[in-house]
C-alpha atoms as a PDB file:
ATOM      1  CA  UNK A   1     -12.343   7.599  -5.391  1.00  0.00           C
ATOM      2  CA  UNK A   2      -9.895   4.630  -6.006  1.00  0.00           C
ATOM      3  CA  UNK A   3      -6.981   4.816  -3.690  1.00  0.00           C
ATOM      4  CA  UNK A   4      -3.814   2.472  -3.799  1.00  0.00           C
ATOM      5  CA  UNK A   5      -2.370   1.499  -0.332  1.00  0.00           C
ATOM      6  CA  UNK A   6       1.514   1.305   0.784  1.00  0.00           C
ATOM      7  CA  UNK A   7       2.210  -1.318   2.744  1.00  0.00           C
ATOM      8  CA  UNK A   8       2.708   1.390   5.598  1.00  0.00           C
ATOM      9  CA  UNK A   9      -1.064   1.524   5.690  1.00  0.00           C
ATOM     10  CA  UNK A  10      -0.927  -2.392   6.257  1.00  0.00           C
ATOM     11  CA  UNK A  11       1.934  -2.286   8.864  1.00  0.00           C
ATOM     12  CA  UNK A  12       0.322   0.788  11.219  1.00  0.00           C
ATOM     13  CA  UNK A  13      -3.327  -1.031  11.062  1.00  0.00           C
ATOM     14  CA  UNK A  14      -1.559  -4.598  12.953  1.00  0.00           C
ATOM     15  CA  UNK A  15       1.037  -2.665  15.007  1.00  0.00           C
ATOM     16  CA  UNK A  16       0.090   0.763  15.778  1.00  0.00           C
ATOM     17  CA  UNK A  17       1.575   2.719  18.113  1.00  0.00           C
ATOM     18  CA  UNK A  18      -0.659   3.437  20.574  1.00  0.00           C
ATOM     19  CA  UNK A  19      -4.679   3.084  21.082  1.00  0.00           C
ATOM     20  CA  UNK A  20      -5.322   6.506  19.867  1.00  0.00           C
ATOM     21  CA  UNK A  21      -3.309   5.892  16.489  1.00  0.00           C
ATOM     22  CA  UNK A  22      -4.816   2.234  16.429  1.00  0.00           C
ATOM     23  CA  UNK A  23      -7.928   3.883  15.879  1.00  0.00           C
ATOM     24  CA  UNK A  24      -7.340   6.752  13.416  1.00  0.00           C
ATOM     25  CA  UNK A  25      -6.043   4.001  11.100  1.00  0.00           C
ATOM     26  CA  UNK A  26      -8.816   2.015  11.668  1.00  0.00           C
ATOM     27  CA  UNK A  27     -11.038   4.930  11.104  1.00  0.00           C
ATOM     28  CA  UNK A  28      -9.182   5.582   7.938  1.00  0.00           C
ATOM     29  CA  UNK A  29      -8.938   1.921   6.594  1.00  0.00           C
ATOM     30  CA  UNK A  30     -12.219   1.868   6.788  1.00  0.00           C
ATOM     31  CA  UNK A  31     -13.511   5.052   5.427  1.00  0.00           C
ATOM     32  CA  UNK A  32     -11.129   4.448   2.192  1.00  0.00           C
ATOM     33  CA  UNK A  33     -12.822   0.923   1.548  1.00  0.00           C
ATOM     34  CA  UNK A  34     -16.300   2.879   1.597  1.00  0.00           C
ATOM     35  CA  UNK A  35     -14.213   4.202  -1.948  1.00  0.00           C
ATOM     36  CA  UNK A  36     -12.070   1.164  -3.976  1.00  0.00           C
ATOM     37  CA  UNK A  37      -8.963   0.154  -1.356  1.00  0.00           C
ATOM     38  CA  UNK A  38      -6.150  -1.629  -3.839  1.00  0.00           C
ATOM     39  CA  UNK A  39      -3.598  -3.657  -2.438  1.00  0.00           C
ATOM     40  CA  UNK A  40      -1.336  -3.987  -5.294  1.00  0.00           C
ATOM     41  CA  UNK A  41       0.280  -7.202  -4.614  1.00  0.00           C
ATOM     42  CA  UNK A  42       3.987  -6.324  -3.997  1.00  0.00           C
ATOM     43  CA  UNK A  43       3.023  -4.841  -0.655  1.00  0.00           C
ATOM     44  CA  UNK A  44       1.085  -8.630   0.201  1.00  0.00           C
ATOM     45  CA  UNK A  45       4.952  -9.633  -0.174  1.00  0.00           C
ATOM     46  CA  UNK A  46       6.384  -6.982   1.859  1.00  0.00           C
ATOM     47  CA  UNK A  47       3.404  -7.576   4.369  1.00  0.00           C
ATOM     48  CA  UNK A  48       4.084 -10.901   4.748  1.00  0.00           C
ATOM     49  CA  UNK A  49       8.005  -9.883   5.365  1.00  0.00           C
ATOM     50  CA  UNK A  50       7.622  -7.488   7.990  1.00  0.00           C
ATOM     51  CA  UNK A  51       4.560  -8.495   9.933  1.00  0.00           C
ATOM     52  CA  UNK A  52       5.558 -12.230   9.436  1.00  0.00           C
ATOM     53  CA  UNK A  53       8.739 -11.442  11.432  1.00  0.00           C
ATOM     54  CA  UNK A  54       6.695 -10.632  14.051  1.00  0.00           C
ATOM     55  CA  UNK A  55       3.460 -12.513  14.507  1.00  0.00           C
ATOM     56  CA  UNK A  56       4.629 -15.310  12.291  1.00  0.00           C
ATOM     57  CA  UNK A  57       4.187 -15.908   8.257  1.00  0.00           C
ATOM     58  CA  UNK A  58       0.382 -17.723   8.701  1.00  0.00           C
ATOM     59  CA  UNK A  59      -0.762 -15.133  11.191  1.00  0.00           C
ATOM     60  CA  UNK A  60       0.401 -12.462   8.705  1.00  0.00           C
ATOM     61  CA  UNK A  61      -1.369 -14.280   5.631  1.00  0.00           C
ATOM     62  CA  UNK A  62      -4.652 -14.659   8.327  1.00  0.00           C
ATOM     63  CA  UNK A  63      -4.624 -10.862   8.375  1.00  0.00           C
ATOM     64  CA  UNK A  64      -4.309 -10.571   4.717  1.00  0.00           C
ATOM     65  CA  UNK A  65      -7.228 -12.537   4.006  1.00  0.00           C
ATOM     66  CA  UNK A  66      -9.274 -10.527   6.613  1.00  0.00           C
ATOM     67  CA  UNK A  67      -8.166  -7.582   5.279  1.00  0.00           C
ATOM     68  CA  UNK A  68      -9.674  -8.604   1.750  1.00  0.00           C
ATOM     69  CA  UNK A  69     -12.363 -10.334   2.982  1.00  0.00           C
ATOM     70  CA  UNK A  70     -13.673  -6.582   4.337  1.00  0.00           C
ATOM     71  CA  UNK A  71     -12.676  -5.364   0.842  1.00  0.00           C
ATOM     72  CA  UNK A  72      -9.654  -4.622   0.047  1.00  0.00           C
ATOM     73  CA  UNK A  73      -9.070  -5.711  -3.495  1.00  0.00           C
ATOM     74  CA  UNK A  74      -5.654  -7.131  -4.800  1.00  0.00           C
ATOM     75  CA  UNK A  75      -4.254  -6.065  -8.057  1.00  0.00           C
ATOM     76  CA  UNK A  76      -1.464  -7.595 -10.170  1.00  0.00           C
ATOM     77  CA  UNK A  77       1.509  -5.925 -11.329  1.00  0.00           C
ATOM     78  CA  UNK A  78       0.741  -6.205 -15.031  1.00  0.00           C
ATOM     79  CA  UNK A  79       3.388  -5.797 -17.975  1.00  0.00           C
ATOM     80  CA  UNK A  80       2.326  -1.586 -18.076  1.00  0.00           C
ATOM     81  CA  UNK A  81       2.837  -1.302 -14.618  1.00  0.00           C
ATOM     82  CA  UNK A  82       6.206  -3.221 -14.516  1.00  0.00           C
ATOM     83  CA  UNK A  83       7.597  -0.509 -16.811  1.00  0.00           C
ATOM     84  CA  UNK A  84       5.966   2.632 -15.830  1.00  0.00           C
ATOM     85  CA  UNK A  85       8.147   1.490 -12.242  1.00  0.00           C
ATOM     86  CA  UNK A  86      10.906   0.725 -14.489  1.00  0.00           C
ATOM     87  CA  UNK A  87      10.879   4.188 -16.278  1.00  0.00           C
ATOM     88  CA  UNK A  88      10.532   5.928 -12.586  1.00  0.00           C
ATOM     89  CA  UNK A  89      13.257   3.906 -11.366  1.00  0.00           C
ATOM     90  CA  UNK A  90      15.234   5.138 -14.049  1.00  0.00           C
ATOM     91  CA  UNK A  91      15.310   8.709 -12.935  1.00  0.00           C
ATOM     92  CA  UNK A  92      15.094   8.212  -8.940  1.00  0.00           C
ATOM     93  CA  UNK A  93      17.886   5.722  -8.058  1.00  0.00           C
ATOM     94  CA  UNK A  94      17.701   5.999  -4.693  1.00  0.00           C
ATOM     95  CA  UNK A  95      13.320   4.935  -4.179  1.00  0.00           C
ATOM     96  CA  UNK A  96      12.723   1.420  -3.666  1.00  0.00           C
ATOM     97  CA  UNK A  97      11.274  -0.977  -6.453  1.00  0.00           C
ATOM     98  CA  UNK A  98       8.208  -1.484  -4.167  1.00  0.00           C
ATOM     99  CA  UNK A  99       7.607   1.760  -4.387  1.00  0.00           C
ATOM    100  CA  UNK A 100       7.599   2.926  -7.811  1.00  0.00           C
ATOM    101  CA  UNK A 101       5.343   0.018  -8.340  1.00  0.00           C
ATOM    102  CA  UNK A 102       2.622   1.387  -6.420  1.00  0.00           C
ATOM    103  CA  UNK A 103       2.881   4.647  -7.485  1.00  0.00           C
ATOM    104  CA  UNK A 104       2.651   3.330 -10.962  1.00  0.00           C
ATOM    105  CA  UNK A 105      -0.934   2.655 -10.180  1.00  0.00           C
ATOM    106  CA  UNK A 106      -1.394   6.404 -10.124  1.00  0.00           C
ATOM    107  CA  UNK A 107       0.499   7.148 -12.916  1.00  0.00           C
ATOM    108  CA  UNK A 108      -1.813   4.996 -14.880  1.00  0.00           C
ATOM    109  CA  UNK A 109      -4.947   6.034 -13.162  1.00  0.00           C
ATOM    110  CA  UNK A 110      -6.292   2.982 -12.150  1.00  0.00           C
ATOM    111  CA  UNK A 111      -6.012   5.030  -8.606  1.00  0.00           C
ATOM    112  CA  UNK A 112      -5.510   8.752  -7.482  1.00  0.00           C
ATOM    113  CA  UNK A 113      -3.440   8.941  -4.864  1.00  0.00           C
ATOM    114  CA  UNK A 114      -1.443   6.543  -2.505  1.00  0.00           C
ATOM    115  CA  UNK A 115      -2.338   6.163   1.235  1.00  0.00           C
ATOM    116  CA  UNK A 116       1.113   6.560   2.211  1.00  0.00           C
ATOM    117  CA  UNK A 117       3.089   9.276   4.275  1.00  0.00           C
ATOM    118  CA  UNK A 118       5.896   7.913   2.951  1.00  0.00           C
ATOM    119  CA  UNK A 119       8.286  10.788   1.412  1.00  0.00           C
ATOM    120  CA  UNK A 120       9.482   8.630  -1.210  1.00  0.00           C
ATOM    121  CA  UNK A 121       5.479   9.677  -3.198  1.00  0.00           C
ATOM    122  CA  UNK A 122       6.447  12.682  -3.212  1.00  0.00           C
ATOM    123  CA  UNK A 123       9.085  12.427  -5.172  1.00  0.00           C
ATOM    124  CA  UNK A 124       7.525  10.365  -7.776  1.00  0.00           C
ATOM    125  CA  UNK A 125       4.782  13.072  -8.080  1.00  0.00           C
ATOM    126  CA  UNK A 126       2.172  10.576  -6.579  1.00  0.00           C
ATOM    127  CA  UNK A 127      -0.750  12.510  -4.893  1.00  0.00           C
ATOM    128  CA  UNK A 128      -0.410  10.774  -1.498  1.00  0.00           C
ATOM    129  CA  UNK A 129      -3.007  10.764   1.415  1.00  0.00           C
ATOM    130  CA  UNK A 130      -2.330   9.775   4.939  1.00  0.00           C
ATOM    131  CA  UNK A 131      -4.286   9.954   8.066  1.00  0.00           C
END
């Protein structure tokens, strides 16, 4: 199965909590790139942000290439996409553009379900998986 990831995914895989959850993610990351792992590319920008704040911006694109390099494929936001987010947006004010983009991957079914535990899926009516 095709799965899209949130840039949670991304951000628990570099800086996980603990050992234990270091490896459930890994464990997980890698059993979902055994399916078709998409990395739509608005969470590359919000990796960069967050991780890059951290580790530093060329560290954070070093881990990005890794990442893809093992598989994970990047997708563009195309024109349908853009306004499937845009049409979610206009009924959920309050969930971040990031997110309805993603979860417009779903809605399109170019994946079934976002690996996320973010609530925000839920209430986009994105099937959602999470370790």
């Amino acid at each position: 199965m095709t799965s899209v990831a949130d840039t949670r995914l991304l951000i628990f895989l570099e800086f996980p909590a603990n050992q234990e959850m270091g490896t459930k993610t890994r464990d997980f990351f890698e059993k979902e790139l055994r399916g078709r792992l998409l990395a739509p590319s608005i969470i590359l920008t919000e990796f960069v942000e967050i991780a890059g704040a951290k580790i530093g911006e060329e560290a954070a694109k070093t881990r990005l290439r890794l990442l893809k390099e093992r598989g994970m494929q990047t997708i563009p936001i195309d024109e349908e996409n853009a306004l499937i987010a845009g049409n979610l947006l206009l009924s959920h004010r309050n969930i971040p553009i990031a997110d309805a983009i993603i979860a417009s991957f779903v809605k399109t079914g170019v994946a079934q379900y976002v690996l996320t535990d973010d609530a925000h899926f839920k209430a986009l009516s994105v099937k959602t998986k999470w370790l």
